[in-house]
Protein backbone atom coordinates (compact mmCIF):
# COMPACT_ATOMS: atom_id res chain seq x y z
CA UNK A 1 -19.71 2.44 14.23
CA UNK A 2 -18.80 4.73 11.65
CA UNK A 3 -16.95 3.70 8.21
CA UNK A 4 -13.47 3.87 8.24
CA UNK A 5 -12.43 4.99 4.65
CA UNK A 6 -8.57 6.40 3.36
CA UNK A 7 -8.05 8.74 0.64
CA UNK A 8 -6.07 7.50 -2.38
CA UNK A 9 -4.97 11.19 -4.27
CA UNK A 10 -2.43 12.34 -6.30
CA UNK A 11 -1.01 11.90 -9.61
CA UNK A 12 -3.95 9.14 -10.53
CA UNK A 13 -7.17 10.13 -12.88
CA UNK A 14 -9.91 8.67 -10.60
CA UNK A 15 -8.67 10.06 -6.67
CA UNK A 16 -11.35 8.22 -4.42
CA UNK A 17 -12.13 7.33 -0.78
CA UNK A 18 -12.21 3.62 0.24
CA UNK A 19 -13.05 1.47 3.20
CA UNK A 20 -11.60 -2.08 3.85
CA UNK A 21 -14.65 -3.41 2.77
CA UNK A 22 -14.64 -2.19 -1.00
CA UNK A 23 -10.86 -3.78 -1.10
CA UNK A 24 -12.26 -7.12 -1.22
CA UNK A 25 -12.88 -6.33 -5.23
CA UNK A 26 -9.44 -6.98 -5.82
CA UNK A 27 -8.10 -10.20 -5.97
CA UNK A 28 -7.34 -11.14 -2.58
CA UNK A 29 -3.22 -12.59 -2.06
CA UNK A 30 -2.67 -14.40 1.67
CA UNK A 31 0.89 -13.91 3.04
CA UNK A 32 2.55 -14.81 6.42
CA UNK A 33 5.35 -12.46 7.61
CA UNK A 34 8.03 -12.44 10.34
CA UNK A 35 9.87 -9.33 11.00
CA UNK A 36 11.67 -7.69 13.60
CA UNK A 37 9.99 -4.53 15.56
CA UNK A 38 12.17 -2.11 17.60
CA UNK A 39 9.60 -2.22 20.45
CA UNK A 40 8.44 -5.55 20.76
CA UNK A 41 11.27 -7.99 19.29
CA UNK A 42 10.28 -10.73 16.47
CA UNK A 43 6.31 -10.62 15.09
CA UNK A 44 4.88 -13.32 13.34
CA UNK A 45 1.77 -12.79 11.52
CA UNK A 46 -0.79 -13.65 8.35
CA UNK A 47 -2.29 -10.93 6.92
CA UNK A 48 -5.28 -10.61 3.85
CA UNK A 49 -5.64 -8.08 1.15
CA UNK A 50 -5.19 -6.74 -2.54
CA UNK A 51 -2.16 -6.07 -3.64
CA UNK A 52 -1.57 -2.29 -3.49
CA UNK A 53 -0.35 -2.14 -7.68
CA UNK A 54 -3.82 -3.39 -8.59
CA UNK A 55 -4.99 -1.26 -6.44
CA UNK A 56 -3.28 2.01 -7.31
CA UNK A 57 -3.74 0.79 -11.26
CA UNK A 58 -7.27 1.28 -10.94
CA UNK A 59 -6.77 4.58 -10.16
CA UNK A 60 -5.20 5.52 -13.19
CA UNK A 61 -1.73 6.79 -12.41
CA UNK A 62 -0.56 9.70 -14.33
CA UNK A 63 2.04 8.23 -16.55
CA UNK A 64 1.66 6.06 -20.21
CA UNK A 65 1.65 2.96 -19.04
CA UNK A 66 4.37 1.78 -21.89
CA UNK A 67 6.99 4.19 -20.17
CA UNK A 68 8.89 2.34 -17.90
CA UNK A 69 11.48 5.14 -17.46
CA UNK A 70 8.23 7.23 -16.42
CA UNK A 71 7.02 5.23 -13.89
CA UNK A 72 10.42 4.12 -12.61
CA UNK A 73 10.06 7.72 -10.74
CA UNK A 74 6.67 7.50 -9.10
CA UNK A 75 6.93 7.55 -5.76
CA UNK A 76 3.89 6.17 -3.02
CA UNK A 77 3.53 7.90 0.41
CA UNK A 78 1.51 6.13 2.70
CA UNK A 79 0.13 7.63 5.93
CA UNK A 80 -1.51 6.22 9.01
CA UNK A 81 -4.12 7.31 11.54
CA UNK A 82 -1.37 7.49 14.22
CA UNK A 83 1.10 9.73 11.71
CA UNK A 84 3.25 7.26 10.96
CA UNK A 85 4.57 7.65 7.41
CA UNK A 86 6.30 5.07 4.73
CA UNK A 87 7.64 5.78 1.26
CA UNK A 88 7.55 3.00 -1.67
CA UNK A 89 8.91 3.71 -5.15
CA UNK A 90 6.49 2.38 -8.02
CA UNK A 91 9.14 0.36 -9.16
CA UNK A 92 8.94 -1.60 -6.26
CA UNK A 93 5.31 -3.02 -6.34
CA UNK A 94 5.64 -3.18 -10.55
CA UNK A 95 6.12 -6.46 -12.11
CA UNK A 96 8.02 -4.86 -14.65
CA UNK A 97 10.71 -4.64 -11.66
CA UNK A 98 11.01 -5.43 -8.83
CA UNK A 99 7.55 -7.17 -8.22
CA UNK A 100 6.85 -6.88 -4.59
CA UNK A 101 3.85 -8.30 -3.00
CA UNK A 102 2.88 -4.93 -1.39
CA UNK A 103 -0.72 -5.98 0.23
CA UNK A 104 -2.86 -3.33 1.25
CA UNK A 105 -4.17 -5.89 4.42
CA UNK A 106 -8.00 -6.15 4.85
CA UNK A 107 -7.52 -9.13 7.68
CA UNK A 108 -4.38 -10.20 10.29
CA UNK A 109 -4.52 -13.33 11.75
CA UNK A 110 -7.48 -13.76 10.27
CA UNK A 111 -9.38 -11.03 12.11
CA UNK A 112 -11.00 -7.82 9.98
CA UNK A 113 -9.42 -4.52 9.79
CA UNK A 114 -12.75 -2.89 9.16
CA UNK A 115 -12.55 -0.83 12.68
CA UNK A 116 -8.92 -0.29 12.14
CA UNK A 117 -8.81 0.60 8.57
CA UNK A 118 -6.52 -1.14 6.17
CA UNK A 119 -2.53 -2.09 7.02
CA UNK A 120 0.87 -1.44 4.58
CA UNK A 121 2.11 -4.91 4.47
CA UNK A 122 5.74 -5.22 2.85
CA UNK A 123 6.41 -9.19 3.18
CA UNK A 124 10.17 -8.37 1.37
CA UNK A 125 10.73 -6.23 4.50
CA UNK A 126 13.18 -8.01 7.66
CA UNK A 127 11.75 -4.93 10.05
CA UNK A 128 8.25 -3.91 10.44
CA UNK A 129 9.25 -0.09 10.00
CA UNK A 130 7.66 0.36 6.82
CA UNK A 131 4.41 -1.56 8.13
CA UNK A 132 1.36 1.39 8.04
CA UNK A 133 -1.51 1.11 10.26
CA UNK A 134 -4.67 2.41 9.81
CA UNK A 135 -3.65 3.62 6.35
CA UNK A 136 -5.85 6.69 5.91
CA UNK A 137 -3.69 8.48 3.04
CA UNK A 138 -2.29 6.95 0.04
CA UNK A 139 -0.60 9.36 -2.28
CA UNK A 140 0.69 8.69 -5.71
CA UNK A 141 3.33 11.64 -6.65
CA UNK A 142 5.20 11.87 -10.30
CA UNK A 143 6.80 15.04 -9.77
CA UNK A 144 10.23 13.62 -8.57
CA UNK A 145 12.55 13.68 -11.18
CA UNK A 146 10.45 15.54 -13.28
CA UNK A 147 12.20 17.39 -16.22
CA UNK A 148 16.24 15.21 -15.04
């Protein structure tokens, strides 16, 4: 079985390659979600994981830190294994706004992602469109609104 890792790149200092084992670093947060999918009606489900701001802190994102203005226009762009694509704004996963529990999943119902590579969980969310399995891109981009 080989290791499935995703690349977290972009606007960060330390761009690296990680596998849903060397998630379990972070502090892990437990959430259980219901939201509505298109395709197959109401989901109910617990997932495991780090929450993807401590995550994407240790990266070292490319603004000062004490610059809420600057990272007010970070964007996150998350890709899957199966293409499927979702868009976050910093401000959303910063507890300096709006603070939401953004897990980057390690475990559903308590089974391992380790084959499957890790899962975009947005508990705030009422559909699952924003949902990202198999993450195997994360990209942190500060060039939006650059120079407005």
């Amino acid at each position: 079985m080989a290791l499935v890792e995703f690349a977290l790149t972009g606007d960060i200092a330390r761009p690296v390659r990680l596998a849903v084992s060397d998630l379990l670093a972070w502090p892990q947060h437990r959430v259980k979600v219901t939201f509505d999918c298109l395709t197959s009606g109401v989901q109910h489900h617990g997932f495991a994981g780090p929450l993807l701001h401590d995550v994407l802190c240790d990266a070292g994102p490319g603004f000062d830190p004490a610059r809420r203005k600057e990272r007010a226009r970070f964007l996150i762009a998350v890709t899957g294994t199966d293409g499927h694509r979702a868009l976050l704004s910093w401000a959303e996963i910063d507890p300096d706004f709006a603070h939401a529990p953004v897990l980057l999943a390690v475990g559903m119902d308590d089974t391992p992602l380790d084959e499957a590579g890790p899962q975009l969980v947005l508990p705030q969310d009422r559909c699952g469109a924003r949902y990202v399995s198999g993450v195997n891109v994360i990209r942190v981009d500060g060039g939006y609104g650059a120079g407005a």
